[in-house]
N, C-alpha and C. Protein backbone atom coordinates (compact mmCIF):
# COMPACT_ATOMS: atom_id res chain seq x y z
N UNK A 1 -6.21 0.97 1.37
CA UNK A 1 -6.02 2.25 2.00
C UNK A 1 -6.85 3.33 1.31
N UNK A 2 -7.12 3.18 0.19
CA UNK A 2 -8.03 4.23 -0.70
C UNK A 2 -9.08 4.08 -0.22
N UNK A 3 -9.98 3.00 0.37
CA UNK A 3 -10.98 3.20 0.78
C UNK A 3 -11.23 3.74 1.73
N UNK A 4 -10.23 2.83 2.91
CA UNK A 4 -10.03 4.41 4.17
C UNK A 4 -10.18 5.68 4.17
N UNK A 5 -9.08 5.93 3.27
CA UNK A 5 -8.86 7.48 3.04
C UNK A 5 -9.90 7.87 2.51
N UNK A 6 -10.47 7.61 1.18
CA UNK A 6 -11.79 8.44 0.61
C UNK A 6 -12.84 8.68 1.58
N UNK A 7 -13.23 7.55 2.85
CA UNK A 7 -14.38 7.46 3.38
C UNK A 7 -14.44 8.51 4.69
N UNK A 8 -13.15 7.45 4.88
CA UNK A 8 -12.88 8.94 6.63
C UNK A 8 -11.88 9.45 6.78
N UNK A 9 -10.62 10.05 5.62
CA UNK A 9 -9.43 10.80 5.55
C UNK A 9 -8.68 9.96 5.44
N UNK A 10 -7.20 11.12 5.35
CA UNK A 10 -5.86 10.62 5.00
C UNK A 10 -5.56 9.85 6.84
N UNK A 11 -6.18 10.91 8.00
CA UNK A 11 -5.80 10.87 9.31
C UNK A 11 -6.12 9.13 9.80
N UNK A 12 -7.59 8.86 9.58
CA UNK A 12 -7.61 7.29 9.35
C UNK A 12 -6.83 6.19 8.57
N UNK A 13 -6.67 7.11 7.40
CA UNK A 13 -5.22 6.09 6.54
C UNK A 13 -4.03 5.98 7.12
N UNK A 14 -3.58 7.43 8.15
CA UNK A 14 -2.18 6.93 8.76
C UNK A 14 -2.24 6.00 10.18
N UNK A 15 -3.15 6.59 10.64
CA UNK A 15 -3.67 5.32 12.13
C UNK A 15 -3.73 4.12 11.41
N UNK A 16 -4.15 3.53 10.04
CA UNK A 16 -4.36 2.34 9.35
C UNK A 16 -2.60 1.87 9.10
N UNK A 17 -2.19 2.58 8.68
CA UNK A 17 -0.95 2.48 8.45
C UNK A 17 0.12 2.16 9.60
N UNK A 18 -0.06 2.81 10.23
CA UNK A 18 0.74 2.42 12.21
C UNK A 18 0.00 1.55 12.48
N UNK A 19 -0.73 1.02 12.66
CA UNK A 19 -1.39 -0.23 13.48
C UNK A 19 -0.96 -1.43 12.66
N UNK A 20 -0.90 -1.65 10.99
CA UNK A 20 -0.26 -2.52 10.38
C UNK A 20 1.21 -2.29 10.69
N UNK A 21 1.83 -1.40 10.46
CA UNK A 21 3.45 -1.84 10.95
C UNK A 21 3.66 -2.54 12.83
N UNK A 22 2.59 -1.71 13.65
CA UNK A 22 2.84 -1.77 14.57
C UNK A 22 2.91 -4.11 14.89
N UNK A 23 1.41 -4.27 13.87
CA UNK A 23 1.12 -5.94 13.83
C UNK A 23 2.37 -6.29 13.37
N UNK A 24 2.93 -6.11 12.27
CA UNK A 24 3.87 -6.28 11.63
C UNK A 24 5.41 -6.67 13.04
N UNK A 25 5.45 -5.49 13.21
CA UNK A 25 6.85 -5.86 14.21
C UNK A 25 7.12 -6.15 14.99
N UNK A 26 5.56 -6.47 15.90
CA UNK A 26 5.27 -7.27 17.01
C UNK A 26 5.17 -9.33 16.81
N UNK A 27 5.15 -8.88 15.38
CA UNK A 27 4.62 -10.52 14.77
C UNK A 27 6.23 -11.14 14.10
N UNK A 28 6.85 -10.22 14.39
CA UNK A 28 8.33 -10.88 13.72
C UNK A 28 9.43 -11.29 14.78
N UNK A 29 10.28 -12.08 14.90
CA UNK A 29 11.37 -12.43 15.62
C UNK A 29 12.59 -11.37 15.47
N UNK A 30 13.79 -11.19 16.31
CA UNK A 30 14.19 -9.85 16.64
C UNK A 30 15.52 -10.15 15.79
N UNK A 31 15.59 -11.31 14.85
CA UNK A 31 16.12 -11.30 13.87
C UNK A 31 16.00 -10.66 12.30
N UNK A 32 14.61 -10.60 12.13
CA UNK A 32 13.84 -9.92 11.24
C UNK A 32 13.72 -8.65 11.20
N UNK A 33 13.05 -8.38 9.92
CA UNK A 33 13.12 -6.91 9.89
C UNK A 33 12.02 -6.59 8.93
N UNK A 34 10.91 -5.36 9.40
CA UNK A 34 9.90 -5.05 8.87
C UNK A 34 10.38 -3.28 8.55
N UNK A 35 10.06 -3.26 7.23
CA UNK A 35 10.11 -1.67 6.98
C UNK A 35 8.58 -0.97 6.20
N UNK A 36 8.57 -0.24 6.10
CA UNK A 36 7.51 0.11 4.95
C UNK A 36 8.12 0.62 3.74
N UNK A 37 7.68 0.32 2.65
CA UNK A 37 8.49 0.32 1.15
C UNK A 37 8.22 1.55 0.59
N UNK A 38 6.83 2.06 0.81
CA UNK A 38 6.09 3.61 0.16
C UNK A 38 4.91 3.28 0.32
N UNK A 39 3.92 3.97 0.36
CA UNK A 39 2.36 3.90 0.15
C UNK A 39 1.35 3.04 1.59
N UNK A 40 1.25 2.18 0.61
CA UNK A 40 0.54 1.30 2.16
C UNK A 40 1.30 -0.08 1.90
N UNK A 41 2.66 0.13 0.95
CA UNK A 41 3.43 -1.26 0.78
C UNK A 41 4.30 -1.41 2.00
N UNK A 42 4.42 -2.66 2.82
CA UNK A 42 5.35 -2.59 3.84
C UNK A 42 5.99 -4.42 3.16
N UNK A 43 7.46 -4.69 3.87
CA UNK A 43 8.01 -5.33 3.45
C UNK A 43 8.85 -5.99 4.81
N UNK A 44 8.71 -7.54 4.96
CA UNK A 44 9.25 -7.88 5.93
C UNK A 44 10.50 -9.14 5.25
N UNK A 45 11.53 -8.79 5.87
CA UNK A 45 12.79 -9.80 5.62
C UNK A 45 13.24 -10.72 6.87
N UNK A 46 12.70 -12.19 6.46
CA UNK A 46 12.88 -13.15 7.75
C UNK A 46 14.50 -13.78 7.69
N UNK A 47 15.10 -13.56 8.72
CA UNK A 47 16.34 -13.99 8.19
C UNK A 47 16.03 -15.84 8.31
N UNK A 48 16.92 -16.95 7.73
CA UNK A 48 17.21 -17.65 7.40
C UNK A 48 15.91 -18.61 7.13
N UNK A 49 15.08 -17.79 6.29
CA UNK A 49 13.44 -18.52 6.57
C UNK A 49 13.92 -19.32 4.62
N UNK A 50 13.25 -20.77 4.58
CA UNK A 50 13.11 -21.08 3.46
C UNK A 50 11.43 -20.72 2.93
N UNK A 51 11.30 -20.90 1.84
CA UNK A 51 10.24 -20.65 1.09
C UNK A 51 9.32 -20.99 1.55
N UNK A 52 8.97 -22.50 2.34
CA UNK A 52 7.61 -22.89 2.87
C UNK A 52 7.81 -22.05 4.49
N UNK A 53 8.76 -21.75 4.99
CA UNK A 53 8.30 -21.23 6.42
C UNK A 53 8.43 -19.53 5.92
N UNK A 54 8.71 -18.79 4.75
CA UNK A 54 8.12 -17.55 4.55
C UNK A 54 6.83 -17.46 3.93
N UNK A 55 5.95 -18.21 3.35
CA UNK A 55 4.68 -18.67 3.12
C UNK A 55 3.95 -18.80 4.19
N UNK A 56 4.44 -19.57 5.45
CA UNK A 56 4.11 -19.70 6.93
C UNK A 56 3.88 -18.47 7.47
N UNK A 57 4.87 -18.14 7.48
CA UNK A 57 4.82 -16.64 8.65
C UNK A 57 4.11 -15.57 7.50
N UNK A 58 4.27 -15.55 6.31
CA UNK A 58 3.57 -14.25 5.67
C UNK A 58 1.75 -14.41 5.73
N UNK A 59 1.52 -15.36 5.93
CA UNK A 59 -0.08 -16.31 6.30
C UNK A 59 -0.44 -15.45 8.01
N UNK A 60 1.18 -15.77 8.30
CA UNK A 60 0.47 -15.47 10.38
C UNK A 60 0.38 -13.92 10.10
N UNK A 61 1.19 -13.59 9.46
CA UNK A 61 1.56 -11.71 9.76
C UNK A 61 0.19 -10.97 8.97
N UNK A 62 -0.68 -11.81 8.20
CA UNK A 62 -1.64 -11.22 7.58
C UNK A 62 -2.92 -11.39 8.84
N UNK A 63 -2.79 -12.62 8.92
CA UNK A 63 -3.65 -13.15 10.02
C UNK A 63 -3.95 -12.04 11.29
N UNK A 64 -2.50 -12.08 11.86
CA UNK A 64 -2.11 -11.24 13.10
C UNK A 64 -3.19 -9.51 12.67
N UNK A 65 -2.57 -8.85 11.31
CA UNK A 65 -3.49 -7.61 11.15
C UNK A 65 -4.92 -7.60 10.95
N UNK A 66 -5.67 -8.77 10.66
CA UNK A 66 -6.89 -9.04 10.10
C UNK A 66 -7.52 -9.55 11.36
N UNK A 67 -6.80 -9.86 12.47
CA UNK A 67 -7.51 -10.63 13.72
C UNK A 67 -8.17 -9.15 14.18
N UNK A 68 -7.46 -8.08 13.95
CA UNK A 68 -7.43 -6.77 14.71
C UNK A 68 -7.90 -5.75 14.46
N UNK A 69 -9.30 -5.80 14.31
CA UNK A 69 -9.69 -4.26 13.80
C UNK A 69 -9.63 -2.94 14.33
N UNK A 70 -9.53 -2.31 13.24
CA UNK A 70 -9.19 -0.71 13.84
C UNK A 70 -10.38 0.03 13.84
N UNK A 71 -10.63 0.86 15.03
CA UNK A 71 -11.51 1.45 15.59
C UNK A 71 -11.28 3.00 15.63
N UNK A 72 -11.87 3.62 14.41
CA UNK A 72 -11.55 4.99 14.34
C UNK A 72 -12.45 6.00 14.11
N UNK A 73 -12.92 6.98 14.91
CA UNK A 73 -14.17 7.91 14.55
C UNK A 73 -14.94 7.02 15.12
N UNK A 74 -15.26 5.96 16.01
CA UNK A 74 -16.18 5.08 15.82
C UNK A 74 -16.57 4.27 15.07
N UNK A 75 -16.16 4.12 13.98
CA UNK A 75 -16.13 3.89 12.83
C UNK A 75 -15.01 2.20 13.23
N UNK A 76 -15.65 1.07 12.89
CA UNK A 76 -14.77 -0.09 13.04
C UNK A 76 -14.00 -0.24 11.47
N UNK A 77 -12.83 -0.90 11.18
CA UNK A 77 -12.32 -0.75 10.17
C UNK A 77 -11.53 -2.28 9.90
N UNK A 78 -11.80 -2.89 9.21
CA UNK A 78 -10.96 -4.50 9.17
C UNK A 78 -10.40 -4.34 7.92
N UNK A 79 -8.99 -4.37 8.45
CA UNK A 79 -7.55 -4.07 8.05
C UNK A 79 -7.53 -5.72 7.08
N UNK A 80 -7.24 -5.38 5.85
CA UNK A 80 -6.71 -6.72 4.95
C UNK A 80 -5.15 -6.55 4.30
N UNK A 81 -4.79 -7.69 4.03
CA UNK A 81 -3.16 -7.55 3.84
C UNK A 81 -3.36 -9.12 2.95
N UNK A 82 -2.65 -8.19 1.52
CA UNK A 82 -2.25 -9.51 0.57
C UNK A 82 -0.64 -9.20 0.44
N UNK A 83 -0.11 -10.38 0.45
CA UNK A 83 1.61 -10.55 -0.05
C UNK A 83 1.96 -11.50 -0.32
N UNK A 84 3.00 -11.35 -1.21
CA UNK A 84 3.68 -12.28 -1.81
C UNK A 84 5.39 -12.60 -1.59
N UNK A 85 5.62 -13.77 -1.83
CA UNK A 85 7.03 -13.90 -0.74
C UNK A 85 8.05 -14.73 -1.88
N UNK A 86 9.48 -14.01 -1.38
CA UNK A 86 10.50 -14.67 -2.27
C UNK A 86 11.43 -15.05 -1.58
N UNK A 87 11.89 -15.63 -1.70
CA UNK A 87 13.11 -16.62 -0.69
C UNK A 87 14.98 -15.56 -1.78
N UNK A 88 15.67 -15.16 -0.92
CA UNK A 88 15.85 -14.32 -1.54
C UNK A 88 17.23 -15.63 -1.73
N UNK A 89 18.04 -15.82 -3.09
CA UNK A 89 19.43 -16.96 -3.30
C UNK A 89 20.77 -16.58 -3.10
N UNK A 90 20.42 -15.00 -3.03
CA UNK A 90 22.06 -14.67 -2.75
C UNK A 90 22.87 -13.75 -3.99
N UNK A 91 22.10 -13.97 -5.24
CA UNK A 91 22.68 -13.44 -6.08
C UNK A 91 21.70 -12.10 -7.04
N UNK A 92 20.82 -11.92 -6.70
CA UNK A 92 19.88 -10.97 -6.58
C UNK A 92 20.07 -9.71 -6.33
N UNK A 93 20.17 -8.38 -6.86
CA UNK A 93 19.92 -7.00 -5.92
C UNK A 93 18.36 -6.75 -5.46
N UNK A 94 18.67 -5.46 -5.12
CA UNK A 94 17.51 -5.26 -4.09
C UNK A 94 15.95 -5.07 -4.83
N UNK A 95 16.31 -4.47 -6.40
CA UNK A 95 15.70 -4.04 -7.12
C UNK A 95 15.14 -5.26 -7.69
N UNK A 96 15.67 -6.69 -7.78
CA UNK A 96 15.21 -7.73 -8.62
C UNK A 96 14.07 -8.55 -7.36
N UNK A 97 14.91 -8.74 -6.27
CA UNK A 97 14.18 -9.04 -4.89
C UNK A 97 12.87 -8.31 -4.70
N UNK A 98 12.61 -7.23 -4.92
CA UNK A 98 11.21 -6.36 -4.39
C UNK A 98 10.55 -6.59 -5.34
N UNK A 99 10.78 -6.94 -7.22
CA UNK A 99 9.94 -6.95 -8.32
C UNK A 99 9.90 -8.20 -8.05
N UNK A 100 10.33 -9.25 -7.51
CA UNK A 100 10.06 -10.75 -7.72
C UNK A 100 8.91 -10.82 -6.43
N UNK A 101 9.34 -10.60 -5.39
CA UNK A 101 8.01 -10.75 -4.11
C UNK A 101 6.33 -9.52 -4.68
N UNK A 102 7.21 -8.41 -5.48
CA UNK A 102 5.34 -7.91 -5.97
C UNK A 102 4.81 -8.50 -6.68
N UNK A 103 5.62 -9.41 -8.02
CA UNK A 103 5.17 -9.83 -8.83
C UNK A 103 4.11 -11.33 -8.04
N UNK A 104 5.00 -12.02 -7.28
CA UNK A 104 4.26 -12.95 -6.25
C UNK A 104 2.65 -12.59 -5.71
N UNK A 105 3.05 -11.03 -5.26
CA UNK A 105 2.07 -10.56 -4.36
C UNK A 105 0.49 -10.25 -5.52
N UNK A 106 1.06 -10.08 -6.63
CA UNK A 106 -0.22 -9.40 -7.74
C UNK A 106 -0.68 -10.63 -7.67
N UNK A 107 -0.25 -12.06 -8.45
CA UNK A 107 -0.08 -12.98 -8.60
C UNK A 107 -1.24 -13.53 -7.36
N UNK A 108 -1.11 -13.74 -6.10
CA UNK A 108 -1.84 -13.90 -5.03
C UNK A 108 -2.80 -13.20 -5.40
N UNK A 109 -3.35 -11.73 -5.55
CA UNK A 109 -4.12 -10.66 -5.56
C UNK A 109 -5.28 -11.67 -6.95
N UNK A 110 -4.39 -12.00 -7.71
CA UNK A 110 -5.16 -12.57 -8.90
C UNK A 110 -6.31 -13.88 -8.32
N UNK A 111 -5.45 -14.48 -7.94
CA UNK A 111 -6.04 -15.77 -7.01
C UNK A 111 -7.12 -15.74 -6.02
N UNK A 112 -7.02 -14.24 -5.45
CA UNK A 112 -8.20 -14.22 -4.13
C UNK A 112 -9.37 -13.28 -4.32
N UNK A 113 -8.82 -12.52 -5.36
CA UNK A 113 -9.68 -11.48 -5.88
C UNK A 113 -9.34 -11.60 -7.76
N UNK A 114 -10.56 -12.79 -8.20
CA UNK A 114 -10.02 -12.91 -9.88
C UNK A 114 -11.18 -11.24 -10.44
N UNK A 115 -10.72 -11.14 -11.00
CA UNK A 115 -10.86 -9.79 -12.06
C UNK A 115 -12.40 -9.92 -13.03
């Protein structure tokens, strides 16, 4: 999103921002639930998904925003999305759940983009 924003505004960062939630909640079942967390972090909760089919669908839901570029100012824009996914056990708060799926998500970030 920083690159957005620095290049062609904050106004392109929020059109960037609605078009990923918009992929987002079109790409989930009406059991699920997609929110945005702060920033350009958004966060989707699949209900009764195990670990290999939230690996599955967090693959399609990246897919789904990256199939779709955004077209702004004229200006074409290809939307990327890294995340990381936790199967949540039941005994977890909300606060241990969101540091365990970022920690996942850096973790990925390390893997596709090494340093």
């Amino acid at each position: 999103m920083k690159r957005i924003n620095d290049s062609l505004g904050h106004g392109a960062g929020d059109v960037a921002l609605h078009r990923v939630a918009d992929r987002l909640r079109t790409s989930i079942r009406d059991s699920d639930i997609v929110g945005r967390l702060g920033g350009n972090e958004f966060g989707v909760i699949l209900f009764s998904a195990d670990s290999d089919a939230a690996q599955i669908k967090a693959t399609t839901l990246a897919e789904a925003v990256q199939s779709d570029p955004l077209v702004y100012d004229n200006a074409e824009i290809k939307l990327t999305v890294t995340f990381g996914t936790y199967t949540f056990l039941g005994k977890e708060d909300a606060v241990q759940v969101l540091a365990a799926a970022d920690e996942a998500m850096y973790a990925r970030k390390q893997t596709i983009m090494p340093a």
